[in-house]
Structure formats: structure tokens, C-alpha cells
Protein backbone atom coordinates (compact mmCIF):
# COMPACT_ATOMS: atom_id res chain seq x y z
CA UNK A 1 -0.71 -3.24 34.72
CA UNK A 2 -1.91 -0.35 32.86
CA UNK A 3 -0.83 0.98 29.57
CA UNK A 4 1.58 4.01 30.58
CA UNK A 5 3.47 1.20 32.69
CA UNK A 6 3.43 -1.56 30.02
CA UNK A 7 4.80 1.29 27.01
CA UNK A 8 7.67 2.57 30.51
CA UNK A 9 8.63 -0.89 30.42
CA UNK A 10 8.82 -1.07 26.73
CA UNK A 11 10.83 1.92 25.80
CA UNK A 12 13.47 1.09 28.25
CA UNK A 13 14.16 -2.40 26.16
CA UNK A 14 16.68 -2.21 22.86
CA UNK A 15 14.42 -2.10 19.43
CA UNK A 16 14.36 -5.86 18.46
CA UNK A 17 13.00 -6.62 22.14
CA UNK A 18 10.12 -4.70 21.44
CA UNK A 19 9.41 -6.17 18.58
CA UNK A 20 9.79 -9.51 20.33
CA UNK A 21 7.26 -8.46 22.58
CA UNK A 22 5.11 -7.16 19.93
CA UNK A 23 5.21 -10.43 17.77
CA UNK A 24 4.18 -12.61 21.01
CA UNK A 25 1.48 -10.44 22.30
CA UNK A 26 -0.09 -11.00 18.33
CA UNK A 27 0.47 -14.41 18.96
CA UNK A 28 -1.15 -13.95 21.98
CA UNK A 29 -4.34 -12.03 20.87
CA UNK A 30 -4.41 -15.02 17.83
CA UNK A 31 -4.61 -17.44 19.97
CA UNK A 32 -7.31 -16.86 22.40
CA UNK A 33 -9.57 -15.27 19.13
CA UNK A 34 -9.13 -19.04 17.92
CA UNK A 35 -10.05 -20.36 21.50
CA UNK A 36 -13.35 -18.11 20.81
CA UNK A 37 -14.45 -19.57 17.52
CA UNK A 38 -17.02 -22.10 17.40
CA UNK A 39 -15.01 -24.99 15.95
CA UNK A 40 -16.70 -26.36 12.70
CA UNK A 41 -19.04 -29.25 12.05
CA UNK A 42 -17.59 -31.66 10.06
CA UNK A 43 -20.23 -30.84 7.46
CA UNK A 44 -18.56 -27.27 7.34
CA UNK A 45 -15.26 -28.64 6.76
CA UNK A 46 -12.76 -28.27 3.26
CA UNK A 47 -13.42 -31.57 2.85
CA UNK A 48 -16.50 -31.92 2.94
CA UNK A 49 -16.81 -28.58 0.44
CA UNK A 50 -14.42 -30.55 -1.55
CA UNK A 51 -16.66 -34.57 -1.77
CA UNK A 52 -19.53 -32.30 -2.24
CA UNK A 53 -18.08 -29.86 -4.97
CA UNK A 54 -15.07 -32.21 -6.63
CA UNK A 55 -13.17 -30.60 -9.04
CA UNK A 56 -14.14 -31.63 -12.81
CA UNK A 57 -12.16 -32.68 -15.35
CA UNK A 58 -12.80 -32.29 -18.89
CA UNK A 59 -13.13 -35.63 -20.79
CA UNK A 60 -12.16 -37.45 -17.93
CA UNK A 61 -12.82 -41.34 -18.17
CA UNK A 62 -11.86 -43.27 -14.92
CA UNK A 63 -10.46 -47.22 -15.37
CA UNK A 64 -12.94 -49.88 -15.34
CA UNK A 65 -11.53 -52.38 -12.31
CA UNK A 66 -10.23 -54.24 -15.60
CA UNK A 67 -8.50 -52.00 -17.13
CA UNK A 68 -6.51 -50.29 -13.18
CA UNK A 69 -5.64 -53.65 -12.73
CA UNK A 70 -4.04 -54.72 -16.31
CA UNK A 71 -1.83 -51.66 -15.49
């Protein structure tokens, strides 16, 4: 199918048809780009980032075992 028969077969189809068929070719093209991608190590991942880089919190004191479990 080349272009000049894929826009024929467009124009002839009412407005919110084409851009049905607009939305799922974008879902289309999205999808095989993230079948492309190297998928990441697990070193790479948020959470990783995140055990690695934690956020801080001023004057933060965590519970002795003690004290979590008197609570």
C-alpha cells in the first residue's frame, strides 16, 4: 500500500474516523519503538536510582526496635 492509496482511503472516511486511524497508527509506531529498546538492567532501574539516592530528611531520627514496637 503506498501513501496516495492509504491518504484515498482516508479522505473518503467522516473526520473522527481519521482521527481514529491516526490515534492507532501512533499507538502503533509506540509500540514497536518500545519493542526496539534495549530493556534495562535492573541496576538501571527507578528503584535502584531510588536505594542508591534515598530521599533525605532533615532531622530525621528512625525508632529504635524499642521504641516501633512500644507504639
Amino acid at each position: 500500500m503506498g501513501y496516495a492509496e492509504l491518504i484515498q482511503t482516508l479522505e473518503q472516511l467522516p473526520e473522527e474516523k481519521q482521527i481514529e486511524v491516526l490515534d492507532f497508527a501512533k499507538f502503533l509506531a509506540q509500540r514497536n519503538q518500545n519493542n526496539t529498546i534495549a530493556p534495562k538492567t535492573l541496576a538501571e532501574t527507578a528503584l535502584a536510582k531510588w536505594i542508591n539516592n534515598p530521599l533525605g530528611v532533615k532531622d530525621f531520627q528512625p525508632l529504635s526496635r524499642e521504641e516501633a514496637n512500644a507504639r
